[in-house]
Protein backbone atom coordinates (compact mmCIF):
# COMPACT_ATOMS: atom_id res chain seq x y z
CA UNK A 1 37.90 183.52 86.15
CA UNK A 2 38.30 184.61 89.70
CA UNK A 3 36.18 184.16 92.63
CA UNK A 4 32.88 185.97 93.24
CA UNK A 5 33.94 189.22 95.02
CA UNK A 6 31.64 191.64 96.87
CA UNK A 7 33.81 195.01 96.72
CA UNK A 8 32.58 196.26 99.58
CA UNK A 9 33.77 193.68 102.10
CA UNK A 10 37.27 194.09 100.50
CA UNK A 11 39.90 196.86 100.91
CA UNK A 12 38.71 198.21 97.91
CA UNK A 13 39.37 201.96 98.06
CA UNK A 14 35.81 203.70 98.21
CA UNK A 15 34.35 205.74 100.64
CA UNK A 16 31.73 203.65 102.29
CA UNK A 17 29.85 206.17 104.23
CA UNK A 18 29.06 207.80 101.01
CA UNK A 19 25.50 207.28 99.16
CA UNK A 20 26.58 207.37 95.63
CA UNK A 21 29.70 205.22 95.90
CA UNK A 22 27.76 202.50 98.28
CA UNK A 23 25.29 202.68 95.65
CA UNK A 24 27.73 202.07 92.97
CA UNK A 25 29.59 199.17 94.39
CA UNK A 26 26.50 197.15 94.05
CA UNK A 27 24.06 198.51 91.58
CA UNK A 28 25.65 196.17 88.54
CA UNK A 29 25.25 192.78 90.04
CA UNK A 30 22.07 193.61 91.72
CA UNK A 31 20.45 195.21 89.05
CA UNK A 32 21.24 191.83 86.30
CA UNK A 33 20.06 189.69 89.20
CA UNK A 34 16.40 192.20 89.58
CA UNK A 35 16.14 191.82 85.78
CA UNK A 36 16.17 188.40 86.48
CA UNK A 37 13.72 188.57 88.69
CA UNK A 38 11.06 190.58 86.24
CA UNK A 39 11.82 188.64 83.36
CA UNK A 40 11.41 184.36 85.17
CA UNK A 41 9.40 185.72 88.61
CA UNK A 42 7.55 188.52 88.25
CA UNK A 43 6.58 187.96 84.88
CA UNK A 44 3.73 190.98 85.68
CA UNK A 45 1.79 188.19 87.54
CA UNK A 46 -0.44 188.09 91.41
CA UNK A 47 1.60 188.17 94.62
CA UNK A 48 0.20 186.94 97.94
CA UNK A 49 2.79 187.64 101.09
CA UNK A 50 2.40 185.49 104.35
CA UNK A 51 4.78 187.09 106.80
CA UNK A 52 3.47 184.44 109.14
CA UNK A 53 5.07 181.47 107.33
CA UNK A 54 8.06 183.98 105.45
CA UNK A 55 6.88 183.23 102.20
CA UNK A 56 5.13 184.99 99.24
CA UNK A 57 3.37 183.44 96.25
CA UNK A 58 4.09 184.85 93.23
CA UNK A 59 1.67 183.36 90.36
CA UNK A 60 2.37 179.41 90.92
CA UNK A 61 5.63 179.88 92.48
CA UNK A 62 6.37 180.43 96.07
CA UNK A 63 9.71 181.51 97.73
CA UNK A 64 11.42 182.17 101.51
CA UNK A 65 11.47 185.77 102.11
CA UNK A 66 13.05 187.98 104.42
CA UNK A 67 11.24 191.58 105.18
CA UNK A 68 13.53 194.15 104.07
CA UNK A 69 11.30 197.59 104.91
CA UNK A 70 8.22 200.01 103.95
CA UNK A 71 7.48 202.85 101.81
CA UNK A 72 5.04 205.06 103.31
CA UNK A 73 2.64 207.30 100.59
CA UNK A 74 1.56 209.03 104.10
CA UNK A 75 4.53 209.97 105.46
CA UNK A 76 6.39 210.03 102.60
CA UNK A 77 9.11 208.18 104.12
CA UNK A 78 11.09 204.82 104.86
CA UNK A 79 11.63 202.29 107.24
CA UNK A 80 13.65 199.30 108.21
CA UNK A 81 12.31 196.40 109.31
CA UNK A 82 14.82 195.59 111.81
CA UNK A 83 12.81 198.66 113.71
CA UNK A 84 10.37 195.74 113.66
CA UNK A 85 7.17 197.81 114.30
CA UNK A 86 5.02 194.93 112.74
CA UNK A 87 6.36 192.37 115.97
CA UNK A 88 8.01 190.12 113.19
CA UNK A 89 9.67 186.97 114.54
CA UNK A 90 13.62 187.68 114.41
CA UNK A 91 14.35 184.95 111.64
CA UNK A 92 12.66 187.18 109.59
CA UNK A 93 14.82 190.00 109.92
CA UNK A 94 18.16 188.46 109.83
CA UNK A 95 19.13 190.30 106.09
CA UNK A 96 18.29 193.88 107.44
CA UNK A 97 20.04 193.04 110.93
CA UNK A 98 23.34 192.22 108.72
CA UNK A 99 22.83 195.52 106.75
CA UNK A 100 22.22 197.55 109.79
CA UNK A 101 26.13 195.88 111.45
CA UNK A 102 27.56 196.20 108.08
CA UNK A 103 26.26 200.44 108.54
CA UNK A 104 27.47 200.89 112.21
CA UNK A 105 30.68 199.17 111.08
CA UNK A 106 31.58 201.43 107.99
CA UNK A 107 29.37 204.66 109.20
CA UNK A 108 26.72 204.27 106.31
CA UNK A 109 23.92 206.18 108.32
CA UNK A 110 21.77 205.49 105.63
CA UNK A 111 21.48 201.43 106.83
CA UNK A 112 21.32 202.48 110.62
CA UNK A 113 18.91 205.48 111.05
CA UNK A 114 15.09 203.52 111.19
CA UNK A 115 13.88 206.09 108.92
CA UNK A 116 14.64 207.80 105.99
CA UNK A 117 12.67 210.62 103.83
CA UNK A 118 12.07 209.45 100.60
CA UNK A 119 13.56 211.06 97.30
CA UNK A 120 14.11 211.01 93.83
CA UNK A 121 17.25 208.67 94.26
CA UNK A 122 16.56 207.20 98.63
CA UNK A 123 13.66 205.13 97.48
CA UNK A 124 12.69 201.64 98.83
CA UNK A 125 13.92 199.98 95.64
CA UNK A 126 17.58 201.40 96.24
CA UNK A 127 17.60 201.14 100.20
CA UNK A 128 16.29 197.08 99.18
CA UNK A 129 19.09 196.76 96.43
CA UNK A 130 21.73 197.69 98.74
CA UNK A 131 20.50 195.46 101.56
CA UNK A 132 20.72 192.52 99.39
CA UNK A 133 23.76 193.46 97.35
CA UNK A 134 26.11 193.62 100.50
CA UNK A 135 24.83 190.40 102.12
CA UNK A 136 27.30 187.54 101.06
CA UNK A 137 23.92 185.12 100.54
CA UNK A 138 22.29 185.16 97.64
CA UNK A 139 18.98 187.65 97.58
CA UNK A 140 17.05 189.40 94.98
CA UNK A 141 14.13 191.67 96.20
CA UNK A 142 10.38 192.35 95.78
CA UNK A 143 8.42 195.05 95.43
CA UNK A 144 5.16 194.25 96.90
CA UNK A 145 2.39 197.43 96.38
CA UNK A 146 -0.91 198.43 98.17
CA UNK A 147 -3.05 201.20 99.15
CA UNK A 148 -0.89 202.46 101.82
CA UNK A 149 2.61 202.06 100.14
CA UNK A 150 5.18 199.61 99.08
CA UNK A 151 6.33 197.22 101.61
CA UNK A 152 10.08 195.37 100.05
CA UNK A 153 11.09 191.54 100.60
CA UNK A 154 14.10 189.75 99.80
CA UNK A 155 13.61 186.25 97.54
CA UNK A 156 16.27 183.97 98.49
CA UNK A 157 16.15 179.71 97.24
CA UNK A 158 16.49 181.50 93.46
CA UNK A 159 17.47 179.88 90.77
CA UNK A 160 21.33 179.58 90.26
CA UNK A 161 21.46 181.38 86.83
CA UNK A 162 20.24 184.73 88.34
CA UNK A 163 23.48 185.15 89.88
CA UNK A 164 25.51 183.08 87.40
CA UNK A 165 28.29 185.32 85.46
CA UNK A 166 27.38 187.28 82.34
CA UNK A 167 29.29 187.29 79.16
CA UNK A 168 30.99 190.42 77.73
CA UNK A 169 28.01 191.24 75.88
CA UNK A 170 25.55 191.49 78.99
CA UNK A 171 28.11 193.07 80.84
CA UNK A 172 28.01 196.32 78.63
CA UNK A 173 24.13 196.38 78.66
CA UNK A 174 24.42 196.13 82.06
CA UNK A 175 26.50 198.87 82.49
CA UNK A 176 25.13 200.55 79.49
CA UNK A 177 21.70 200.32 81.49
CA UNK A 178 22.65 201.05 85.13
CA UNK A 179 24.24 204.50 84.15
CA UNK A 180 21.04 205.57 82.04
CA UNK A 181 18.85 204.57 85.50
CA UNK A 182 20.66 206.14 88.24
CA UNK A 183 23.68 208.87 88.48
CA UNK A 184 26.46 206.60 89.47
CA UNK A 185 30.16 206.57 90.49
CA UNK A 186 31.33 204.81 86.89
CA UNK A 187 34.77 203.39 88.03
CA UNK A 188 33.04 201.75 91.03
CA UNK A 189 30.50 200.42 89.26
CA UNK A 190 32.78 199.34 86.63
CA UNK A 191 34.46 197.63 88.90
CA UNK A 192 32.47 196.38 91.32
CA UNK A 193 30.39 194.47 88.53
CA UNK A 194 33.44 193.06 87.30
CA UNK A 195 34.07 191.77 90.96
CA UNK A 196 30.56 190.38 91.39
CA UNK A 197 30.91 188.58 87.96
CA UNK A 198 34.10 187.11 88.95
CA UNK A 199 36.15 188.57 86.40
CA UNK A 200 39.99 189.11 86.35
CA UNK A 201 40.78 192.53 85.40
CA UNK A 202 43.56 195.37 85.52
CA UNK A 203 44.30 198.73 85.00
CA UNK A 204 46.27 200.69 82.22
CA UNK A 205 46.76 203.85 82.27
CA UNK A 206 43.09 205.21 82.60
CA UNK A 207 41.91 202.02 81.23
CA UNK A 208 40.68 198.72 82.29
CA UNK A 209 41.44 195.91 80.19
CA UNK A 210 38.87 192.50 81.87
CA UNK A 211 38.78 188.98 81.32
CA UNK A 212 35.87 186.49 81.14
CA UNK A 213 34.98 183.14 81.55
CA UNK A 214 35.00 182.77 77.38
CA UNK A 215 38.05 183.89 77.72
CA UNK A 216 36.08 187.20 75.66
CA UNK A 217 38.02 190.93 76.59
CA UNK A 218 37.01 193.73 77.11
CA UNK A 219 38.82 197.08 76.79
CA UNK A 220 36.77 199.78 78.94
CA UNK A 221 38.25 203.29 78.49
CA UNK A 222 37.53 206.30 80.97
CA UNK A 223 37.68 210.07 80.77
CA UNK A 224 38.87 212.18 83.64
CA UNK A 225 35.85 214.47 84.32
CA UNK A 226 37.25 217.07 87.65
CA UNK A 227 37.73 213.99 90.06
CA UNK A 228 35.80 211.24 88.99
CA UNK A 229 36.17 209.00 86.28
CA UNK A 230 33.61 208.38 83.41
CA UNK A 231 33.16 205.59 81.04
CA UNK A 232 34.34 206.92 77.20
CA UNK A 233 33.63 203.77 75.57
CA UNK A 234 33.81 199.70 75.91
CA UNK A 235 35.30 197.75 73.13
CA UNK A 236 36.29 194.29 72.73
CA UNK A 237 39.56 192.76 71.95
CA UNK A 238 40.15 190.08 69.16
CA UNK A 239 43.20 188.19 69.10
C-alpha cells in the first residue's frame, strides 16, 4: 500500500478552480468518513454546540470542533466562518482559514467569496465536505439544524477507523454510492479515492487496474463519453 495521498495538494492534473472536479477529488474519502460519522456519532441522537469551549455534545459523546459556516433559510444563502460575523475566537477558525489560502492559491472562488447562494448541488454539506477533505488533518463534519438554518462544524479527535483504508468491497459501494448522490467527474473521483485510501494503482489503456492492502484487485473499466470519462464497470481480479 502507498501512503495516504490528498490529490489535490499533488500535481495531479485537474482543474482546481473548477466546482465539479474540486468536488470530485474529495467526495470518496469524505463521504466513507461522513458515513462513519452517521452510523458510530450521529446515531440520530441530541446535539448541544458550545462555541464558547469548541465543543459539541452529541448524545454521551463530546468532541473538539472547528466552525466551518451557515446556511441561511432567510437569505437563502451561505457563509464562511472565517467572515467571522459571530466574533469567534481565531482558534476556532483555523480549518476554514486553511480552505480559504488553499482557494486564493489555486483560484477556487468558491472557498474565498464570504458568501455563496445556495443550490441544488452549493449546499452547506458540500461547501463543509470540501473544507475538510482538503485539510491534511483529519476532520469529518456536522450538520447542526435550527429554526433559522443549518450552521456546519468540523469533528476532529475521531476515532482512527473512520479514516482507516477500505477493502475492495467498500471501495465499489463507495463509488457505487457517491455517483448515485451527486453528478461527479468519475476518473477523479476514481482516483482520488484510490489516493485517499492509499492504494497503488495504474492505468491501461482506458482502464485502471488498483491494488489493496489484502493484496485484493480491482479492474475498473471506463467509457469515453465526449471528454470525460465514465465508469463501465468494476470487477475484481483472481489469481
Amino acid at each position: 500500500m502507498a501512503e495516504r495521498v490528498n490529490i489535490l495538494k499533488t500535481d495531479y492534473e485537474m482543474d482546481r478552480t473548477d466546482w465539479t472536479q474540486v468536488v470530485s477529488a474529495v467526495f470518496g474519502g469524505m463521504l466513507r468518513v461522513q458515513d462513519m460519522i452517521e452510523m458510530y456519532v450521529a446515531k440520530g441522537q441530541g446535539w448541544n454546540v458550545d462555541f464558547a469551549t469548541h465543543k459539541i455534545k452529541i448524545g454521551n459523546s463530546t468532541y473538539p470542533i472547528q466552525f466551518i459556516g451557515s446556511e441561511s433559510i432567510q437569505s437563502n444563502d451561505w457563509l464562511w466562518g472565517w467572515e467571522n460575523i459571530n466574533g469567534f475566537d481565531d482558534s476556532l477558525l483555523e480549518l476554514v482559514d486553511e480552505a480559504r489560502d488553499f482557494g486564493e492559491k489555486v483560484g477556487f472562488d468558491a472557498l474565498t467569496a464570504p458568501n455563496l447562494p445556495l443550490t441544488e448541488s452549493v449546499t452547506g454539506y458540500i461547501l463543509s465536505m470540501i473544507a475538510c477533505g482538503i485539510s491534511d488533518k483529519n476532520y469529518g463534519y456536522y450538520p447542526c439544524k435550527h429554526s433559522g438554518g443549518v450552521a456546519f462544524v468540523a469533528l476532529y479527535d475521531l476515532p482512527e477507523k473512520f479514516f482507516a483504508p477500505v477493502n475492495s468491497t467498500g471501495f465499489i459501494s463507495n463509488i457505487m454510492k457517491a455517483i448515485s448522490l451527486y453528478e461527479l467527474d468519475h476518473k477523479i473521483l476514481v482516483e482520488g479515492f484510490l489516493a485517499w485510501n492509499g492504494c497503488d494503482y495504474h492505468w491501461e489503456d482506458n482502464n485502471i487496474y488498483a491494488t489493496f492492502e489484502n493484496k485484493e484487485q480491482l479492474l475498473i473499466r471506463f467509457e469515453n463519453i465526449g471528454d470525460k470519462k465514465r465508469i463501465k464497470n468494476i470487477d475484481g481480479i483472481t489469481g
